[in-house]
Protein backbone atom coordinates (compact mmCIF):
# COMPACT_ATOMS: atom_id res chain seq x y z
CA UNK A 1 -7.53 -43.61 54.21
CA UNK A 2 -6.47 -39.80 53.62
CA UNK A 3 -2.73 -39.08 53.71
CA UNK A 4 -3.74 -36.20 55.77
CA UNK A 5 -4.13 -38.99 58.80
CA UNK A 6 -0.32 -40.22 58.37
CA UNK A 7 0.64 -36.42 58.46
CA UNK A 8 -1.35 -35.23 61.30
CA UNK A 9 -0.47 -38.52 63.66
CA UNK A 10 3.08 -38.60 64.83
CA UNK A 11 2.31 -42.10 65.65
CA UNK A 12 -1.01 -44.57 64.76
CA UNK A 13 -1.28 -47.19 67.65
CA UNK A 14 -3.16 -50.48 66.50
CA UNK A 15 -4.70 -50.59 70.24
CA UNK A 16 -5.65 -47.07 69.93
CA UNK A 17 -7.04 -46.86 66.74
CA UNK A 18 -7.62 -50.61 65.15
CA UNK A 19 -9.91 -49.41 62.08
CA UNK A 20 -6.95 -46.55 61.44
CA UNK A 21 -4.04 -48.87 61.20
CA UNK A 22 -5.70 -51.51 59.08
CA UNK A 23 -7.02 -49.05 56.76
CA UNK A 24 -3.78 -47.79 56.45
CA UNK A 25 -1.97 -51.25 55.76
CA UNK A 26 -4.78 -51.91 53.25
CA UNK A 27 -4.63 -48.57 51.62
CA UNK A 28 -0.70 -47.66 51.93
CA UNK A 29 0.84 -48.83 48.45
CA UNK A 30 -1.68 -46.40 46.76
CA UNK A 31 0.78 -43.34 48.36
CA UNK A 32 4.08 -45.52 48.01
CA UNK A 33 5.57 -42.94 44.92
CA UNK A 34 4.52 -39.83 47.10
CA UNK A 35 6.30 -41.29 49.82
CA UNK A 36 9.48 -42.17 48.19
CA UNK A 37 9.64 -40.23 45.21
CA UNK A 38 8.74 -36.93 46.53
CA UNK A 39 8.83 -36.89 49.84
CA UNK A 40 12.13 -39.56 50.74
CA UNK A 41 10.25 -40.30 53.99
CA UNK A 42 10.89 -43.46 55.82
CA UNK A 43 7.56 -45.45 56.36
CA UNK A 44 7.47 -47.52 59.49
CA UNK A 45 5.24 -50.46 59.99
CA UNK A 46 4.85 -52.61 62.80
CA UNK A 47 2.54 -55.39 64.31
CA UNK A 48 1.16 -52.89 66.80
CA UNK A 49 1.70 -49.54 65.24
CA UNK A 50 2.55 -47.00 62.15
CA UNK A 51 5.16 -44.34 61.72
CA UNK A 52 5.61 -41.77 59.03
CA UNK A 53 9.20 -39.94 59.77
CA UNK A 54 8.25 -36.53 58.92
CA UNK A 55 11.77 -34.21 58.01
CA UNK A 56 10.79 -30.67 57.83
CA UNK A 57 12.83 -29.02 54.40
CA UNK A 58 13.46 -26.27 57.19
CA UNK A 59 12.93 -26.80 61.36
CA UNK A 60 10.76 -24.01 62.72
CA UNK A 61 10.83 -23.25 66.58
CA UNK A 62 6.48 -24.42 66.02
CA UNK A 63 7.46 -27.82 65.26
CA UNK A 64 8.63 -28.49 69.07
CA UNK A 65 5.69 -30.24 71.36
CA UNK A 66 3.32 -28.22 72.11
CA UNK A 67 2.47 -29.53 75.19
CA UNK A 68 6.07 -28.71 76.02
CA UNK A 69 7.29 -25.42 78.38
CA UNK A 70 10.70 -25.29 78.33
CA UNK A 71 14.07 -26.96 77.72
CA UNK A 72 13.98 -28.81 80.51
CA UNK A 73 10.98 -31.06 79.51
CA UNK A 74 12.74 -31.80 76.69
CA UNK A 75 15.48 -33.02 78.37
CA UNK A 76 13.55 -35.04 80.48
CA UNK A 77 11.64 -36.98 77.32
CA UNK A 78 15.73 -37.84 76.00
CA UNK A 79 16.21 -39.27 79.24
CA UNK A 80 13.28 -41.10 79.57
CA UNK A 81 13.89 -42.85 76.23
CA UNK A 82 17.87 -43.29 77.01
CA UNK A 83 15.89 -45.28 80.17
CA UNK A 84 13.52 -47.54 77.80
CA UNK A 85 16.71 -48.71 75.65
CA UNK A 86 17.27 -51.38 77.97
CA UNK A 87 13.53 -51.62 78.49
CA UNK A 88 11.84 -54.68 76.78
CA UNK A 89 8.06 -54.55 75.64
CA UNK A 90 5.80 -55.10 78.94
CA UNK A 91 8.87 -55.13 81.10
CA UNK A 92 7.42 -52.93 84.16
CA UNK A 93 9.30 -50.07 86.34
CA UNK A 94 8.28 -47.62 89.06
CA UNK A 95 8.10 -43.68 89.11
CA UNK A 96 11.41 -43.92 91.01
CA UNK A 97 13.59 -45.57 88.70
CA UNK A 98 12.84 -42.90 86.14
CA UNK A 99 13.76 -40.05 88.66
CA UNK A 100 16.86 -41.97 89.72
CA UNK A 101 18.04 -41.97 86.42
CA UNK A 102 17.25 -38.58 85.44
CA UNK A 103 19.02 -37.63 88.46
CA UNK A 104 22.54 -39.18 87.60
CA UNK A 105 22.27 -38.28 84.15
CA UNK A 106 20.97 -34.68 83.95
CA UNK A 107 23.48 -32.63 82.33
CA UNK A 108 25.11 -29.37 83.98
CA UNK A 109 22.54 -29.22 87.37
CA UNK A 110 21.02 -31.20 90.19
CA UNK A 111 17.71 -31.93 89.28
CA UNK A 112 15.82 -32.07 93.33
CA UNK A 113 12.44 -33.80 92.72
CA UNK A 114 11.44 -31.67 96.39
CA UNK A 115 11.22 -28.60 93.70
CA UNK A 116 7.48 -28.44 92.29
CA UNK A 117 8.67 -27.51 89.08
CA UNK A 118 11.16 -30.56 88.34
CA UNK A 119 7.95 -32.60 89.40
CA UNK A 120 5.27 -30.82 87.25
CA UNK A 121 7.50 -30.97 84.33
CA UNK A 122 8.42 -34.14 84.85
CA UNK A 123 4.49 -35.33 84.95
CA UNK A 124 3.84 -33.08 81.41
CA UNK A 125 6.45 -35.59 80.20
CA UNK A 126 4.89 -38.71 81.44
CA UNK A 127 1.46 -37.45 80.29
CA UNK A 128 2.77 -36.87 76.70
CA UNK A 129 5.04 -40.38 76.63
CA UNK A 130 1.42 -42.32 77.91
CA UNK A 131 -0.19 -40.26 74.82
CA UNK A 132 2.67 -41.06 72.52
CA UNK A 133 2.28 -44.88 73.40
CA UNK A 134 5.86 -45.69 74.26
CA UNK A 135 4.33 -46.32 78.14
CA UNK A 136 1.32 -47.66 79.70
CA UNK A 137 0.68 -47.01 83.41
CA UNK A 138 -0.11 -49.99 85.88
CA UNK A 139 -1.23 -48.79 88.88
CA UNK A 140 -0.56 -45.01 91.01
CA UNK A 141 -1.50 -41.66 89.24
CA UNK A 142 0.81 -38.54 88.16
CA UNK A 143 -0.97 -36.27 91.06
CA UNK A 144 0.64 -38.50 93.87
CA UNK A 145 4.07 -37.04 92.15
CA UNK A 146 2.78 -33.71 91.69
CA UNK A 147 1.95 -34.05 95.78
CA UNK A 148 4.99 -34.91 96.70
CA UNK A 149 8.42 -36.70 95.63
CA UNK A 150 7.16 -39.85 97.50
CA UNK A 151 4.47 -40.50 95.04
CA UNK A 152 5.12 -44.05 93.38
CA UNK A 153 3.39 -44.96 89.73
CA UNK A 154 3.60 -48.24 88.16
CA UNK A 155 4.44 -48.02 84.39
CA UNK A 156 5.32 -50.59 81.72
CA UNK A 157 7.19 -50.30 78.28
CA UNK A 158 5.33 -50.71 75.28
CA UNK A 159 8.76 -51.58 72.84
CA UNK A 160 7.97 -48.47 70.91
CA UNK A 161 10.39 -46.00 72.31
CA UNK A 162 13.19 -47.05 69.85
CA UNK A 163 11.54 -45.90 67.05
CA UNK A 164 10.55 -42.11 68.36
CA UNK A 165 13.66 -40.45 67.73
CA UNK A 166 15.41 -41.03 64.40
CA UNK A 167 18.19 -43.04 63.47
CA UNK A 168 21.26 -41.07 61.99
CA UNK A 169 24.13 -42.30 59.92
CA UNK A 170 26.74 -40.43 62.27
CA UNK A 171 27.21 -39.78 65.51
CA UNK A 172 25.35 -37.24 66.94
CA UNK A 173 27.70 -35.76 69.20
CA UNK A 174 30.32 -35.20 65.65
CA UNK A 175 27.51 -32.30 64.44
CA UNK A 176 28.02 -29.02 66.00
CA UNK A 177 24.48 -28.15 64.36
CA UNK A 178 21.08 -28.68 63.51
CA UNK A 179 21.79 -28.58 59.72
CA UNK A 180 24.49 -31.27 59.97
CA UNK A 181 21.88 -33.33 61.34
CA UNK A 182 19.15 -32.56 58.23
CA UNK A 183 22.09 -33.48 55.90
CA UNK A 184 22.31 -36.59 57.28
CA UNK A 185 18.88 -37.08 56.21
CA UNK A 186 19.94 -37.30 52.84
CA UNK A 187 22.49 -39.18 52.97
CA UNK A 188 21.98 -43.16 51.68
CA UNK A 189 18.93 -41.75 49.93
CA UNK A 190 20.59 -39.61 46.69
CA UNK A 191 23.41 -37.58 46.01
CA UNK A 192 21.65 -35.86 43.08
CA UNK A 193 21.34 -32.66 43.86
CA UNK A 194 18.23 -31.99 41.95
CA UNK A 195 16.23 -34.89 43.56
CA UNK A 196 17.40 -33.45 46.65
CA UNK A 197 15.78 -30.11 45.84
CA UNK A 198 12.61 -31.50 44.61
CA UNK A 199 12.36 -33.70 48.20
CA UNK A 200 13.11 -30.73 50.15
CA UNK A 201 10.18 -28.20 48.14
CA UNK A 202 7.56 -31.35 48.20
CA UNK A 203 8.36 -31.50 52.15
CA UNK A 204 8.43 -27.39 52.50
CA UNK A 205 5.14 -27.48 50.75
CA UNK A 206 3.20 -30.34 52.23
CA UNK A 207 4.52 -28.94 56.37
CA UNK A 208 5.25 -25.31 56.32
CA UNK A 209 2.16 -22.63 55.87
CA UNK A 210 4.02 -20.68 52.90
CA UNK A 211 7.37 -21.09 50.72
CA UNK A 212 8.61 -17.45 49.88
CA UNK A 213 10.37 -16.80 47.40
CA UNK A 214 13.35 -14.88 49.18
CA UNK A 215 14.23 -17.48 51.42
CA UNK A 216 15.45 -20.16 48.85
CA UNK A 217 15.87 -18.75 45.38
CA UNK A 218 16.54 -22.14 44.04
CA UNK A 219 13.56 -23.80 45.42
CA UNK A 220 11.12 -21.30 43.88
CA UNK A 221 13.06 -21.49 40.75
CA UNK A 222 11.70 -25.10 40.90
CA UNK A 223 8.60 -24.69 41.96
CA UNK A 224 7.78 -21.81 39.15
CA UNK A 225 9.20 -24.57 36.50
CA UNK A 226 7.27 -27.16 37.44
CA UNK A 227 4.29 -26.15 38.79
CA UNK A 228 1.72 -28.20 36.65
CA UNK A 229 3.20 -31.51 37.75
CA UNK A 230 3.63 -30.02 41.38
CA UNK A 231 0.01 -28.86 41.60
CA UNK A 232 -0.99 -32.35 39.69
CA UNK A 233 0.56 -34.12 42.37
CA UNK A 234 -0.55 -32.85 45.63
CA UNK A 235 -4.31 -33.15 43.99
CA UNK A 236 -3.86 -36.66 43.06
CA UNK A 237 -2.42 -37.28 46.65
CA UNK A 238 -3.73 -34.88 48.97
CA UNK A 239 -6.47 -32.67 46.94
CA UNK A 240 -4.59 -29.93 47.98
CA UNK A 241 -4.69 -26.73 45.51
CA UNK A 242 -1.37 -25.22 45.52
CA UNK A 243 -1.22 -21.29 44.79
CA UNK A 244 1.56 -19.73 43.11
CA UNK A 245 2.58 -16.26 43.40
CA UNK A 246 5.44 -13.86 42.41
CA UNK A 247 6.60 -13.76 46.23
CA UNK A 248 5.54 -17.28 47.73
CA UNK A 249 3.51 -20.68 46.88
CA UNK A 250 1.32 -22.47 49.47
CA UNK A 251 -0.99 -25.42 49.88
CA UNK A 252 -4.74 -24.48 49.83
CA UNK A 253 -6.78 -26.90 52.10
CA UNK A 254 -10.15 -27.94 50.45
CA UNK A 255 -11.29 -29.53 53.77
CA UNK A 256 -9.70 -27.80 56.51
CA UNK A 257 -11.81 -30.23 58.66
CA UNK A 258 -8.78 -33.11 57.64
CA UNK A 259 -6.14 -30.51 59.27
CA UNK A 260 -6.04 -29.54 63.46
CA UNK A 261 -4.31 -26.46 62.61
CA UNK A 262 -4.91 -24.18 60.01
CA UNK A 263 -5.14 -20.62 59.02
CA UNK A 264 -7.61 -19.15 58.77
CA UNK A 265 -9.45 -20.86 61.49
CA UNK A 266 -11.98 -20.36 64.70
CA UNK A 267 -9.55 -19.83 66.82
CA UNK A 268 -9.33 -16.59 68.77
CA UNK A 269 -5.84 -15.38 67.63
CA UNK A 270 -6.53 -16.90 64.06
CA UNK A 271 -9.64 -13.94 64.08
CA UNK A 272 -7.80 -11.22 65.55
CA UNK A 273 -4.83 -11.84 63.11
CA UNK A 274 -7.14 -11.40 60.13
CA UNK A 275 -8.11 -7.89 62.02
CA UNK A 276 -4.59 -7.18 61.86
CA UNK A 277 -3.49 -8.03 58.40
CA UNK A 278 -6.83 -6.08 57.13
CA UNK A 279 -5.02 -2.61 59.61
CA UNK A 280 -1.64 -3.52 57.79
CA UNK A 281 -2.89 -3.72 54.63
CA UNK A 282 -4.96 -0.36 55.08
CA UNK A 283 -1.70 1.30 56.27
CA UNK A 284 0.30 0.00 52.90
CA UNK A 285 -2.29 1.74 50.98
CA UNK A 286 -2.47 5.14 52.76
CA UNK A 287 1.56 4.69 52.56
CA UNK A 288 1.75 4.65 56.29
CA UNK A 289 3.99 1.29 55.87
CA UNK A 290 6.44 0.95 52.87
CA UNK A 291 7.40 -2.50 50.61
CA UNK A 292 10.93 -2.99 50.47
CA UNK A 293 12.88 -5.18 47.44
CA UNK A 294 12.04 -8.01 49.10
CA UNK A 295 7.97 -7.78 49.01
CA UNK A 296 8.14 -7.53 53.31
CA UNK A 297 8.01 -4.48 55.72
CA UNK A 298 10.88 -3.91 58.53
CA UNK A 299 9.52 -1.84 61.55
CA UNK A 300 10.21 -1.60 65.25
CA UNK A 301 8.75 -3.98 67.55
CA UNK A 302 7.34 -1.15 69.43
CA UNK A 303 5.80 0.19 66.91
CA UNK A 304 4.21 -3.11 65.08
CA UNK A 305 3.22 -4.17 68.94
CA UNK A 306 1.45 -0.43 68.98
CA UNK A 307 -0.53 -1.45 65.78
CA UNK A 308 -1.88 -4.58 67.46
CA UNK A 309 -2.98 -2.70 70.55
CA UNK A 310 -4.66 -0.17 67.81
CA UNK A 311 -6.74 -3.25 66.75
CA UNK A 312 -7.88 -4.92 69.92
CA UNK A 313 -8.89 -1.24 70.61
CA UNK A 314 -11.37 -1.18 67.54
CA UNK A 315 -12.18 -4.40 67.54
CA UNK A 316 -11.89 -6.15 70.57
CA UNK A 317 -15.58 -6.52 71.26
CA UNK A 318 -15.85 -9.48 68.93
CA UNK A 319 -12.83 -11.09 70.86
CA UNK A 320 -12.87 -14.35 72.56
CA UNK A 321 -13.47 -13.74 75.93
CA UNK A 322 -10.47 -14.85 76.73
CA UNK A 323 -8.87 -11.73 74.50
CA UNK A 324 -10.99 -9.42 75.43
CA UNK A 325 -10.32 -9.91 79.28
CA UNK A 326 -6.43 -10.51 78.50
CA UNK A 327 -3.88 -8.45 79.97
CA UNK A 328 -1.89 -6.01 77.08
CA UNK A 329 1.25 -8.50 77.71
CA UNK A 330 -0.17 -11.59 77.17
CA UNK A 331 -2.84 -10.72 74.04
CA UNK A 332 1.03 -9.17 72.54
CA UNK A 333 2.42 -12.26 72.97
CA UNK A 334 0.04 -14.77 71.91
CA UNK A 335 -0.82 -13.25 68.53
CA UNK A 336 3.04 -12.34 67.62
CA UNK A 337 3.75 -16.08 68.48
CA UNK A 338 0.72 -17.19 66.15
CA UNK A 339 2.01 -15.16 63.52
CA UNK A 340 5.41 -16.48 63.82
CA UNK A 341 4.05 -19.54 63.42
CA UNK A 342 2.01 -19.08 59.97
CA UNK A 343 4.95 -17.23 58.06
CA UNK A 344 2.89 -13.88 58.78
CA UNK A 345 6.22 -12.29 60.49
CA UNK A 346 9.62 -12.61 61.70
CA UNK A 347 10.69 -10.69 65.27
CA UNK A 348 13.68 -10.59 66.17
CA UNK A 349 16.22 -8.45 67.85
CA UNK A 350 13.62 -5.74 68.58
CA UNK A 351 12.36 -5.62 64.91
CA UNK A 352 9.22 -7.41 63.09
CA UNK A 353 9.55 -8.57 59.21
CA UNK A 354 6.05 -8.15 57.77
CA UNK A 355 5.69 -10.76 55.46
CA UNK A 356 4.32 -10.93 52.29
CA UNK A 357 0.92 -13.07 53.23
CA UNK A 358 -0.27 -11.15 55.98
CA UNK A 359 -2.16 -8.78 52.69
CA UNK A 360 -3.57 -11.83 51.17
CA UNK A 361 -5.54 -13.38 54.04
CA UNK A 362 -7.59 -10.57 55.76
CA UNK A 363 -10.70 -10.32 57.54
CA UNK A 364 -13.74 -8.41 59.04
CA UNK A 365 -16.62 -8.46 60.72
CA UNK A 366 -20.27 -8.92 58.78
CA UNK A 367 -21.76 -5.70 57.99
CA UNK A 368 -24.87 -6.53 60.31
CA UNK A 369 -22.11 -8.13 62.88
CA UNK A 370 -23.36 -4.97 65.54
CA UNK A 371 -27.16 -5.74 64.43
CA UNK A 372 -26.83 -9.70 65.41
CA UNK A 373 -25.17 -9.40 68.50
CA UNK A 374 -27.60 -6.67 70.02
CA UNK A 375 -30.37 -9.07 68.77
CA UNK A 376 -28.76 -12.17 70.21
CA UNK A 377 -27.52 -10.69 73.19
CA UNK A 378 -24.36 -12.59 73.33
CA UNK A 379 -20.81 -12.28 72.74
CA UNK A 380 -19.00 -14.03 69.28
CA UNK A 381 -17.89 -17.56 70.57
């Protein structure tokens, strides 16, 4: 097995994947000390599947589910495992007992199942809980709902819904925030506040794209003092490389092939963002852009959105076809929010924060890129 597999898998379903989940139980005591000693993660394994509780050091808005629109989905998936508690495995239920439910116990508004919306995001929730494994469906499919509030589906529990959200030494509704929650996740494991520390770098390091340097002074303290037995031990476990640097540390992936998402990748936005750190990086060298004390670069949102237009202008005949063809709005959006998500920038309140990896990873196109594609006849994939 590959730790990489317990990382990338929120869940590992025997019936799913047999081979998986007895390589695993064969192969698990070998990552035991990563596990415990440097990660504090809780480990749990079952007769029919496997669960590594995965903490980020720091929750970023990219960690949601992606399959996920909006708040209301997410609301919907609590609900639906509130309705499982009482739920025991293969114990069956229709569509309608699930909308009844959600109905009397929606907070703060009426949730009318004759609204196409409430029944399209309730089916993007029922796809993703079938995925997860905490369902099975019997008989009846989703597009019967998405048809019309009459549509009946036959489902079943599996018994694994009680171990998808965490268990938490308080009660929830005592936390007025996030971070009272993470604490939590401490608690019964150490009060030392340098183990602490160390679990919450080997987590930053092993889920987040980047640790800078400004965002946790103490944390980079530790990582700059022990850096040969933090690099040793993400290439005994992992065969990660970790890269230090005055402003940030990161995990280099050997074989990106063991990781779904990366950076750099083949994805679309992943190539236009490496057109777009190689314009930023130009401009910091003709002094069109200035470093401030902290290694980034503040500028307007206007103006950073101006530079991105700049490059789909230049380069935007090796897009994706889906770029290329992309309304100004949505190409904006898209590569701000894949930026976001790698640690490239910060937006917010009109402003961007350029950080201090967007002038390490840049790209362009091969020399003879213009050459090829006349020759070939055919667009970049």
């Amino acid at each position: 097995m590959k730790f990489t597999q317990l990382l990338e898998n929120y869940i590992i379903l025997k019936e799913k994947d047999r081979d998986l989940y007895y390589d695993i139980i064969d192969n698990i005591d070998n990552y035991r000390e990563f596990i415990n000693d440097n990660l504090s993660y809780n480990l749990i394994i079952k007769e029919d599947f496997i669960k590594l509780e995965k903490i980020p050091a720091i929750p970023k808005s990219w960690m949601g589910i992606q399959s996920f629109n909006n708040k209301k989905e997410y609301i919907f998936f609590l609900l639906i495992l509130m309705y499982l508690e009482d739920k025991n495995k293969e114990e069956q239920f229709i569509l309608s007992n699930v909308t009844e439910y959600i109905e009397h116990n929606y907070p703060g508004e009426k949730i009318e199942w004759t609204v196409f919306k409430n029944r399209k995001s309730l089916i993007t929730v029922l796809k993703f809980s079938l995925e997860l494994g905490i369902i099975k469906k019997n008989d009846g499919e989703e597009e019967d709902f998405n048809k019309s509030e009459n549509g009946e589906i036959l489902y079943e529990s599996t018994g694994i819904s009680r171990y998808v959200v965490r268990r938490f030494n308080r009660e929830i509704f005592d936390s007025e925030s996030y971070s009272e929650l993470l604490e939590d996740a401490v608690e019964g494991i150490s009060t030392d506040k340098g183990i602490i520390r160390k679990n919450r770098v080997f987590r930053e390091l092993t889920l987040s794209p980047i640790v800078y340097n400004n965002e946790n002074s103490s944390d980079y303290e530790y990582i700059k003092n022990y850096r040969n037995s933090i690099k040793s031990i993400f290439e005994k476990y992992l065969e990660w490389d970790i890269h230090i640097h005055k402003n940030g540390a990161m995990a280099v992936i050997k074989n990106a092939n063991e990781i779904k998402d990366t950076f750099p990748s083949g994805k679309g936005e992943s190539a236009i963002t490496l057109f777009v750190n190689r314009k930023i990086k130009s401009m910091i060298k003709d002094e069109k852009l200035v470093i401030n004390e902290k290694d980034t670069i503040i500028i307007e949102e206007e103006f950073f959105d101006e530079i991105l237009l700049e490059v789909k202008k230049e380069h935007g005949h090796g897009f994706t076809k889906a770029f290329r063809d992309a309304l100004d709005s949505y190409y904006l959006r898209e590569i701000k929010s894949f930026m976001e998500e790698y640690y490239l920038i910060n937006v917010k309140d009109g402003y961007v924060e350029l950080m201090p990896l967007i002038v390490k990873v840049t790209g362009k196109y091969p020399d003879d890129y213009r050459h090829m594609k006349e020759n070939n006849n055919a667009d970049l994939p």
